[in-house]
C-alpha atoms as a PDB file:
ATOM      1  CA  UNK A   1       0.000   0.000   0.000  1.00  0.00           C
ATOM      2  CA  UNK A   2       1.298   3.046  -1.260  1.00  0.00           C
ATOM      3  CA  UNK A   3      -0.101   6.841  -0.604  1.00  0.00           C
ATOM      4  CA  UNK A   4       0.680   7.540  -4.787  1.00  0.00           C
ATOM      5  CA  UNK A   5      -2.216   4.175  -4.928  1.00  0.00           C
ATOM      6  CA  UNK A   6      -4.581   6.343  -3.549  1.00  0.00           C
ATOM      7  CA  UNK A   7      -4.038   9.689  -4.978  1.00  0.00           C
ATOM      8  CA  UNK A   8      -3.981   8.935  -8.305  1.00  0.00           C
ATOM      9  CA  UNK A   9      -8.048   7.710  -7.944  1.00  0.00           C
ATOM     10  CA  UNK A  10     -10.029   9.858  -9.886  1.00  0.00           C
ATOM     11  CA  UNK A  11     -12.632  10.372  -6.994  1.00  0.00           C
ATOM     12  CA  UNK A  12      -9.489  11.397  -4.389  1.00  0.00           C
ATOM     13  CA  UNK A  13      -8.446  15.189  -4.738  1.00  0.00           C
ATOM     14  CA  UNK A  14      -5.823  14.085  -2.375  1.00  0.00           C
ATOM     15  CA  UNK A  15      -5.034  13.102   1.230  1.00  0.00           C
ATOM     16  CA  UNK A  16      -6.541  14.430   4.666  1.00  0.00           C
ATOM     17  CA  UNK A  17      -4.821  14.664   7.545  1.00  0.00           C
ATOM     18  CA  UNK A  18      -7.950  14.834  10.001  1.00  0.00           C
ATOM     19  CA  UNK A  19      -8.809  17.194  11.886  1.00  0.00           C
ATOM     20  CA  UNK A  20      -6.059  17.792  13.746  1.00  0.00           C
ATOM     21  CA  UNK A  21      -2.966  16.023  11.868  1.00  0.00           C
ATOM     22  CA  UNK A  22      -4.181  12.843  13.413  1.00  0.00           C
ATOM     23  CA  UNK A  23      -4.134  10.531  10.582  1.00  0.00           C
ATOM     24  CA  UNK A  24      -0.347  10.610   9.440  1.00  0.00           C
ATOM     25  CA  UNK A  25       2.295   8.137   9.649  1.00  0.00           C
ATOM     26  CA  UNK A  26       5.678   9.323  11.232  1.00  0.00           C
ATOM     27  CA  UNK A  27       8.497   7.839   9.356  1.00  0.00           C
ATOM     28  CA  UNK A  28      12.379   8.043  10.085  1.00  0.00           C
ATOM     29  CA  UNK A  29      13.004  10.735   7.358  1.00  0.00           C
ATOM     30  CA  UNK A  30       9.545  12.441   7.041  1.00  0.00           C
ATOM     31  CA  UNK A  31       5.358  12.561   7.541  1.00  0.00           C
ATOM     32  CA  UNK A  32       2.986  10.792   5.773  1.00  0.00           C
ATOM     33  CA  UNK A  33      -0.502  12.627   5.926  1.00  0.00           C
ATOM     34  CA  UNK A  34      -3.527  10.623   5.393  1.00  0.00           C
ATOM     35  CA  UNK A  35      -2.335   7.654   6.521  1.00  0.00           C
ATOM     36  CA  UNK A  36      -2.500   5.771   9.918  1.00  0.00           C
ATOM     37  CA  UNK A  37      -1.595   2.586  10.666  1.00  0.00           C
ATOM     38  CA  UNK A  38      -2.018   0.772  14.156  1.00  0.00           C
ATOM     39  CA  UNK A  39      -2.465  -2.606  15.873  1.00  0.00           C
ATOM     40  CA  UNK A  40      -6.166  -2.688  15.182  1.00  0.00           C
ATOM     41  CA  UNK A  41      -6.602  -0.581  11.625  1.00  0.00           C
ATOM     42  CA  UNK A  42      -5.571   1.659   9.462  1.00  0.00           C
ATOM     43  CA  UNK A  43      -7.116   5.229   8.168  1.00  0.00           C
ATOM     44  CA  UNK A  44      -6.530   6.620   5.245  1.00  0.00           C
ATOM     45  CA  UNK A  45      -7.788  10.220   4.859  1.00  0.00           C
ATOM     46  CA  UNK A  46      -9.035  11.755   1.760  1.00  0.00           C
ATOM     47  CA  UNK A  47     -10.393  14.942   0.281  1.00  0.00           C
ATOM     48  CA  UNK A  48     -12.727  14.106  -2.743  1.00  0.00           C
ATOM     49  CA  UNK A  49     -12.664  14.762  -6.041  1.00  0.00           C
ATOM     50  CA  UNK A  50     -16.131  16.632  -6.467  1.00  0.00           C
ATOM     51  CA  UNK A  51     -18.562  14.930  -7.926  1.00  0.00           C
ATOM     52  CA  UNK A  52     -17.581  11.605  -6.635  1.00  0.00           C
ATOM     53  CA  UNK A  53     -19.441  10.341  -3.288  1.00  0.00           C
ATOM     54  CA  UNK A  54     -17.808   9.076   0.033  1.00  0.00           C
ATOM     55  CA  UNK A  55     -19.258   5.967  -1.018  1.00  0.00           C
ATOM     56  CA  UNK A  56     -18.024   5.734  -4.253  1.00  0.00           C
ATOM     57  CA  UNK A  57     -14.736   6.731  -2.785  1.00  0.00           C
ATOM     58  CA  UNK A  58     -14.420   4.490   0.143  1.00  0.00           C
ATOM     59  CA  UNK A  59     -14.864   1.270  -2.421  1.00  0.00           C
ATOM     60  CA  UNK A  60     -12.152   3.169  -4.829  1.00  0.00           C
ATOM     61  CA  UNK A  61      -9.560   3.540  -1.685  1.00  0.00           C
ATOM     62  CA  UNK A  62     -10.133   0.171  -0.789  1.00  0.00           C
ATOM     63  CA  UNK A  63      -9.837  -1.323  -3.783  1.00  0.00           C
ATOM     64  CA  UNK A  64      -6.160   0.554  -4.112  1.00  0.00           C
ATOM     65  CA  UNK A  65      -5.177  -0.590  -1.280  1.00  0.00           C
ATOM     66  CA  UNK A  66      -5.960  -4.279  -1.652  1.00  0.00           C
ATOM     67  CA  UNK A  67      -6.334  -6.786   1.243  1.00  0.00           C
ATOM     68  CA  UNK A  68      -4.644  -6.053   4.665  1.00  0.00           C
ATOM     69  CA  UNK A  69      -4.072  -7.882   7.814  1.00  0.00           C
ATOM     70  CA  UNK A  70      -6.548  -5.401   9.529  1.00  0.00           C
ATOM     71  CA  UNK A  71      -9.652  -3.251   8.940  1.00  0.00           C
ATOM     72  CA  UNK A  72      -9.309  -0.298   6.745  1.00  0.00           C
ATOM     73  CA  UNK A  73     -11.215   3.177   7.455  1.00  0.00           C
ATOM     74  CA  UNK A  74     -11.881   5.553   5.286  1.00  0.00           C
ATOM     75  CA  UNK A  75     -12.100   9.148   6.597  1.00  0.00           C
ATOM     76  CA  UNK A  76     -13.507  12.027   4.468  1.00  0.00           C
ATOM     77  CA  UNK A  77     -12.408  15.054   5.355  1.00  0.00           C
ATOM     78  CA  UNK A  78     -13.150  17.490   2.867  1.00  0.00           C
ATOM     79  CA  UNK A  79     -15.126  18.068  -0.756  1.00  0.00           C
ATOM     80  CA  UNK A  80     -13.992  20.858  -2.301  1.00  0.00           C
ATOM     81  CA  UNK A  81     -16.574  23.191  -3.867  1.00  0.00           C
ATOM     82  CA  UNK A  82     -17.030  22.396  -7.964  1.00  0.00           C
ATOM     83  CA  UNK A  83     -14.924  25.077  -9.823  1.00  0.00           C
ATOM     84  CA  UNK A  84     -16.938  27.303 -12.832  1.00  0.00           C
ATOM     85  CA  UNK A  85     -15.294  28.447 -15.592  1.00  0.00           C
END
């Protein structure tokens, strides 16, 4: 499972970090924002690609990420408003 997996998903503007910088993964040489992993699951956090749904994403995310030894969560934290031109 790769963070580049789930951003390139059409309904995934890109990742979330929660509300707080909660879901990130501390690594030796940097952070990764919008994901979380721990003993029981992991959470990847996305902001959505307007017009896609959190449904629609969820089964996208989790289809990126493929099986795992644990649950996976998806967390939505933002849809961006549509642009005009």
């Amino acid at each position: 499972m790769t963070p580049d997996a789930v951003a390139g998903l059409p309904e995934v503007a890109g990742p979330h970090g929660g509300r707080v910088g909660e879901i990130a993964t501390l690594l030796p040489d940097r952070r990764v924002a919008g994901v979380r992993v721990t003993d029981d699951e992991v959470t990847i956090g996305v902001v959505l690609d307007y017009p896609a749904t959190a449904a629609d994403a969820a089964t996208a995310v989790r289809v990126a990420i493929g099986p795992l030894d644990r649950p996976a969560r998806v967390f939505v934290g933002d849809v961006p408003a549509p642009t005009t031109s």
